[in-house]
Protein backbone atom coordinates (compact mmCIF):
# COMPACT_ATOMS: atom_id res chain seq x y z
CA UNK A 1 -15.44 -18.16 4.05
CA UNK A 2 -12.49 -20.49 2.77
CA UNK A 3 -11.62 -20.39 -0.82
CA UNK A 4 -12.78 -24.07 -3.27
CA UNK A 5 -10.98 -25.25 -6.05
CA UNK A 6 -13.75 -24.88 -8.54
CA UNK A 7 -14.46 -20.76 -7.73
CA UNK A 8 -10.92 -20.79 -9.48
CA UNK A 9 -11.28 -22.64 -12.23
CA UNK A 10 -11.88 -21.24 -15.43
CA UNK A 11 -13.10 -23.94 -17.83
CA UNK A 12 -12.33 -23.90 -21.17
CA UNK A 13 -14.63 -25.49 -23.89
CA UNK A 14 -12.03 -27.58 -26.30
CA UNK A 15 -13.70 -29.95 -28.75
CA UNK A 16 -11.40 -33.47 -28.09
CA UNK A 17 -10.94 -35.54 -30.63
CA UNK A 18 -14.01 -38.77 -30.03
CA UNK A 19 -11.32 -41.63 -30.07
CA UNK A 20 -8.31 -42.41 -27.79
CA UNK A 21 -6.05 -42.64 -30.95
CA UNK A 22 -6.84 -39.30 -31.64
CA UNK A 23 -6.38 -37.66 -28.61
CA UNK A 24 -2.99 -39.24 -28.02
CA UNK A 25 -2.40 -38.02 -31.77
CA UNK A 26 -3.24 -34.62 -30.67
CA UNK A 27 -1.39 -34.71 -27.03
CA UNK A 28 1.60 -35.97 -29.09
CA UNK A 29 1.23 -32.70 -31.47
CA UNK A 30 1.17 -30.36 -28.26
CA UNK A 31 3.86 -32.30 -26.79
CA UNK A 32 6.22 -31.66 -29.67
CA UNK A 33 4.99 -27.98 -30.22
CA UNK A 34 6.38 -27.16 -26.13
CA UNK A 35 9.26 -29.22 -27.10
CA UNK A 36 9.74 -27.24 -31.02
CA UNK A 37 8.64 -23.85 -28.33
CA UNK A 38 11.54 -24.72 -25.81
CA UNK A 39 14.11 -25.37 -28.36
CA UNK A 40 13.30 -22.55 -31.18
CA UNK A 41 11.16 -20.09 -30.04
CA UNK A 42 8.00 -18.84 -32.10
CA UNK A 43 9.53 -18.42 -35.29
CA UNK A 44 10.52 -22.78 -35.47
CA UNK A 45 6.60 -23.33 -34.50
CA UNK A 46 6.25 -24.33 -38.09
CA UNK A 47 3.37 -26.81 -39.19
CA UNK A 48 5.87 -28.98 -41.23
CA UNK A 49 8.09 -28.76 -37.82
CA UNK A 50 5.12 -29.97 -35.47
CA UNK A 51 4.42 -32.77 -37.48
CA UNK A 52 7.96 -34.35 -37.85
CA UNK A 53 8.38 -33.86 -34.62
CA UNK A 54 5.65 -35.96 -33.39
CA UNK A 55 6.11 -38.04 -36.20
CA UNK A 56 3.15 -37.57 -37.91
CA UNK A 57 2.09 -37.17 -41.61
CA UNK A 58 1.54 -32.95 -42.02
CA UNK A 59 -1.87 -33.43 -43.31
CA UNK A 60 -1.89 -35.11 -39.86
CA UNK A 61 -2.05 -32.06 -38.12
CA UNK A 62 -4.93 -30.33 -39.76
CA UNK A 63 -7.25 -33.34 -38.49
CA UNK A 64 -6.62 -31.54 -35.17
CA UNK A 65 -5.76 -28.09 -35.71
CA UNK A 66 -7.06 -25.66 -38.31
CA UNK A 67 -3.45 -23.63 -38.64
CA UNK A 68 -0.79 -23.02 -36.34
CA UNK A 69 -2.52 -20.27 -34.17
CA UNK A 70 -4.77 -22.81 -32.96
CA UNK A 71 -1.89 -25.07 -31.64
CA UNK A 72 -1.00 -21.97 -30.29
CA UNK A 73 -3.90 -21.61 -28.36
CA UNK A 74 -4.27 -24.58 -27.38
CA UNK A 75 -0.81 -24.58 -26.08
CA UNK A 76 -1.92 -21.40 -23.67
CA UNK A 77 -4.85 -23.21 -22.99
CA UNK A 78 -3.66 -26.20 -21.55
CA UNK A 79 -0.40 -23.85 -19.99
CA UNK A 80 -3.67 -22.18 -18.08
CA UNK A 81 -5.54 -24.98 -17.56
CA UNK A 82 -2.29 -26.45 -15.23
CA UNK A 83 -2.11 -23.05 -13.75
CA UNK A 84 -5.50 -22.71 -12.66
CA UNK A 85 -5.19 -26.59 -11.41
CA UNK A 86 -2.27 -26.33 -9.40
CA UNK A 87 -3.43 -23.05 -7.78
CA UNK A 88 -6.85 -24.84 -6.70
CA UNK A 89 -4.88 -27.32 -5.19
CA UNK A 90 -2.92 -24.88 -3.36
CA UNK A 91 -5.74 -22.98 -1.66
CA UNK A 92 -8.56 -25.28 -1.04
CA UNK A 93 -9.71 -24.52 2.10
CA UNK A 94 -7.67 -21.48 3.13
CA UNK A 95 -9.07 -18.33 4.11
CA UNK A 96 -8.82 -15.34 2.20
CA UNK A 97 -5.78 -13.16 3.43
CA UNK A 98 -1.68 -13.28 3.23
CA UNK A 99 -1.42 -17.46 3.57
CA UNK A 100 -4.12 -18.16 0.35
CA UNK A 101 -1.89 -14.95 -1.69
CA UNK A 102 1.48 -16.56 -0.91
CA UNK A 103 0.39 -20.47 -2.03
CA UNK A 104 -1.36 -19.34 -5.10
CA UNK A 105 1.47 -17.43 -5.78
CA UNK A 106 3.92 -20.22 -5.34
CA UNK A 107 2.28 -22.95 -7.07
CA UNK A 108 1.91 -20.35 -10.22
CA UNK A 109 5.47 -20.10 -10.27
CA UNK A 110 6.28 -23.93 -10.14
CA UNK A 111 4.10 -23.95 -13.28
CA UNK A 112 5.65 -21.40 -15.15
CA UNK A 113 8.82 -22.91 -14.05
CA UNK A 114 7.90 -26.80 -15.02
CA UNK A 115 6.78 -25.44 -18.11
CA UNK A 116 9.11 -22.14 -19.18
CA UNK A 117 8.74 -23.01 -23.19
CA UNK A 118 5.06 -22.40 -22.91
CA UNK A 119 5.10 -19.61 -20.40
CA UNK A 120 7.82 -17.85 -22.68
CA UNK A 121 5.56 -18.43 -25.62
CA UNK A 122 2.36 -16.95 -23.66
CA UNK A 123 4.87 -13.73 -23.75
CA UNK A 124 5.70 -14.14 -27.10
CA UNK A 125 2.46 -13.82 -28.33
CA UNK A 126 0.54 -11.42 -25.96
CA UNK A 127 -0.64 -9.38 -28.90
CA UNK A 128 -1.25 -12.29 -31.15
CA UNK A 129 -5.15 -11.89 -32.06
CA UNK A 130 -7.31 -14.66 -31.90
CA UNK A 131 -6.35 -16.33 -28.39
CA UNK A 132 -9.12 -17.61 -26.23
CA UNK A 133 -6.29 -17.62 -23.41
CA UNK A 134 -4.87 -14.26 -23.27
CA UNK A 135 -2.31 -12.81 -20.75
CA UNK A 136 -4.02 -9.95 -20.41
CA UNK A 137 -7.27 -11.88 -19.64
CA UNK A 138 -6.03 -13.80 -17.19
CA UNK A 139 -4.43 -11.49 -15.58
CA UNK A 140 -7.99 -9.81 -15.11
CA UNK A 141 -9.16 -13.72 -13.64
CA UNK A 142 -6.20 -13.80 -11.54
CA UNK A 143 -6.52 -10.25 -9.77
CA UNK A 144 -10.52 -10.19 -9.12
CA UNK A 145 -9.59 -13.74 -7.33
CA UNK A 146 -6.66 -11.72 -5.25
CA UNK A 147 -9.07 -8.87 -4.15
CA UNK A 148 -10.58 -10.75 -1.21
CA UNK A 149 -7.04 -11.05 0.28
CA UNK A 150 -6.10 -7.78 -0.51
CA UNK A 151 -9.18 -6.49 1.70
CA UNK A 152 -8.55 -8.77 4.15
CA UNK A 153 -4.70 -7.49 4.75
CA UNK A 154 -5.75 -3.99 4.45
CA UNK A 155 -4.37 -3.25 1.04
CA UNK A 156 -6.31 -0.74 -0.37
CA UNK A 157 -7.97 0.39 -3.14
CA UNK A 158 -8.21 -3.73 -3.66
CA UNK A 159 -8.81 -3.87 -7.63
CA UNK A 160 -5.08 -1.63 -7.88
CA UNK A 161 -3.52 -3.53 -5.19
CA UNK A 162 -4.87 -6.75 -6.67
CA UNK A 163 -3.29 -6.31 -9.72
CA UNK A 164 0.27 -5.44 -8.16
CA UNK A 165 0.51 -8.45 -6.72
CA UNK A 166 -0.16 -9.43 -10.29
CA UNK A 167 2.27 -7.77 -11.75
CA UNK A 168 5.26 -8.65 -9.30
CA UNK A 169 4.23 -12.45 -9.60
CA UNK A 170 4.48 -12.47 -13.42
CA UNK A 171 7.67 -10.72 -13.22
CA UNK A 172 9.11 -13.19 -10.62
CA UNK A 173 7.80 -15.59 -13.19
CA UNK A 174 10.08 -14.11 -15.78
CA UNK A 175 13.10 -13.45 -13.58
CA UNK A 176 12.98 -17.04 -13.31
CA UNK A 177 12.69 -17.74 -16.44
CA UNK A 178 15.43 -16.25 -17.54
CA UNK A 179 17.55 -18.00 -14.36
CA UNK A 180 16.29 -21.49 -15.46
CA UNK A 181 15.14 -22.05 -11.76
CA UNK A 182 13.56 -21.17 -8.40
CA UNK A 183 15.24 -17.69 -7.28
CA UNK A 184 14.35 -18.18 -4.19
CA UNK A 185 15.24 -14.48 -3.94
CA UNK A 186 12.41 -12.88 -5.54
CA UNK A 187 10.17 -14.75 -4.13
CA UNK A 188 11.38 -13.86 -0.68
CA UNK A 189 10.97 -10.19 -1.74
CA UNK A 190 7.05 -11.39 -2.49
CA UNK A 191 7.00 -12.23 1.03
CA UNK A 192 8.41 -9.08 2.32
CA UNK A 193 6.30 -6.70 0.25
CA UNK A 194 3.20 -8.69 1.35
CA UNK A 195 4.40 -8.75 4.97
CA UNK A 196 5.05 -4.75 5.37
CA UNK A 197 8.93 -5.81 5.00
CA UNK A 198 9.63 -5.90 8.70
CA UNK A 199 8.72 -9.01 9.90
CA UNK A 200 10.64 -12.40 10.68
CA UNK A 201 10.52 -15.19 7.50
């Protein structure tokens, strides 16, 4: 059985703002939170800083956001949201097994690498309570959707194997985020491991 787009997206239940003017107000306040995220880490994620960034009154931002942690979350959430798009694009149609693994696991990198300030952020705040978008819970999402592959190619027990493959993606994810771009490197080592390591690229 092939693999559709909407089996792997999760949808998340955001409350929009009723008016365009409002939701560009809002996209504008995410938009500067990746950029104040990219630039100065967790600790410049300030309110005050959001606002003058996307030049906005700071009363501004409470119309859209109750406090910081829900900017926050809604930064994970729409981080996720172009994850789990990009890796239904990726796999529509393909059958479970090694091909579906290897373009999920290439289009999640090119978001974590298109969008490093958020994906470093999602680090950042792994503990943080309160997130609807957790690493740790999507991790879960991401490995039951590997297990089908993993039985196909043999890998066994599937739910440990499953979350391997996990675990090796989100650290290519971070070796690359600390290189600033595609190491083609580690991803070739993806390959290998999910190949046996002895066959042609």
């Amino acid at each position: 059985m092939t693999v559709r787009s909407d089996r792997l997206i999760e949808m998340t239940d955001q409350s929009l703002p009723a008016t365009p003017k409002g939701r560009r107000a809002r996209e504008r306040l995410l938009a500067a939170g990746a950029a104040i995220a990219e630039r100065d880490g967790l600790s410049g994620l300030t309110v005050a800083a959001v606002a003058r960034e996307a030049g906005l009154a700071k009363g501004s931002f409470y119309v859209y956001f109750a406090d910081r942690e829900e900017l926050v979350d809604a930064l994970h959430q729409a981080f996720y949201a172009d994850v789990n798009n990009a890796v239904a694009r990726a796999v529509v149609g393909l059958e479970p097994g090694r091909k579906l693994l290897l373009a999920a696991i290439d289009a999640y990198l090119d978001v974590c690498l298109a969008n490093h300030a958020v994906k470093a952020l999602v680090f950042e705040t792994r503990a943080q309570p309160g997130l609807t978008t957790t690493i740790d819970a999507r991790e879960e999402l991401f490995a039951r959707l590997a297990k089908p592959s993993m039985r196909v190619l043999g890998l066994t027990p599937t739910a440990i194997t499953a979350r391997l493959v996990v675990a090796l993606t989100s650290e290519t994810a971070l070796i690359e985020m600390e290189a600033g771009h595609k190491v083609s490197g580690a991803r070739r080592a993806i390959r290998l491991m999910l190949r046996g390591g002895d066959e042609d690229l």
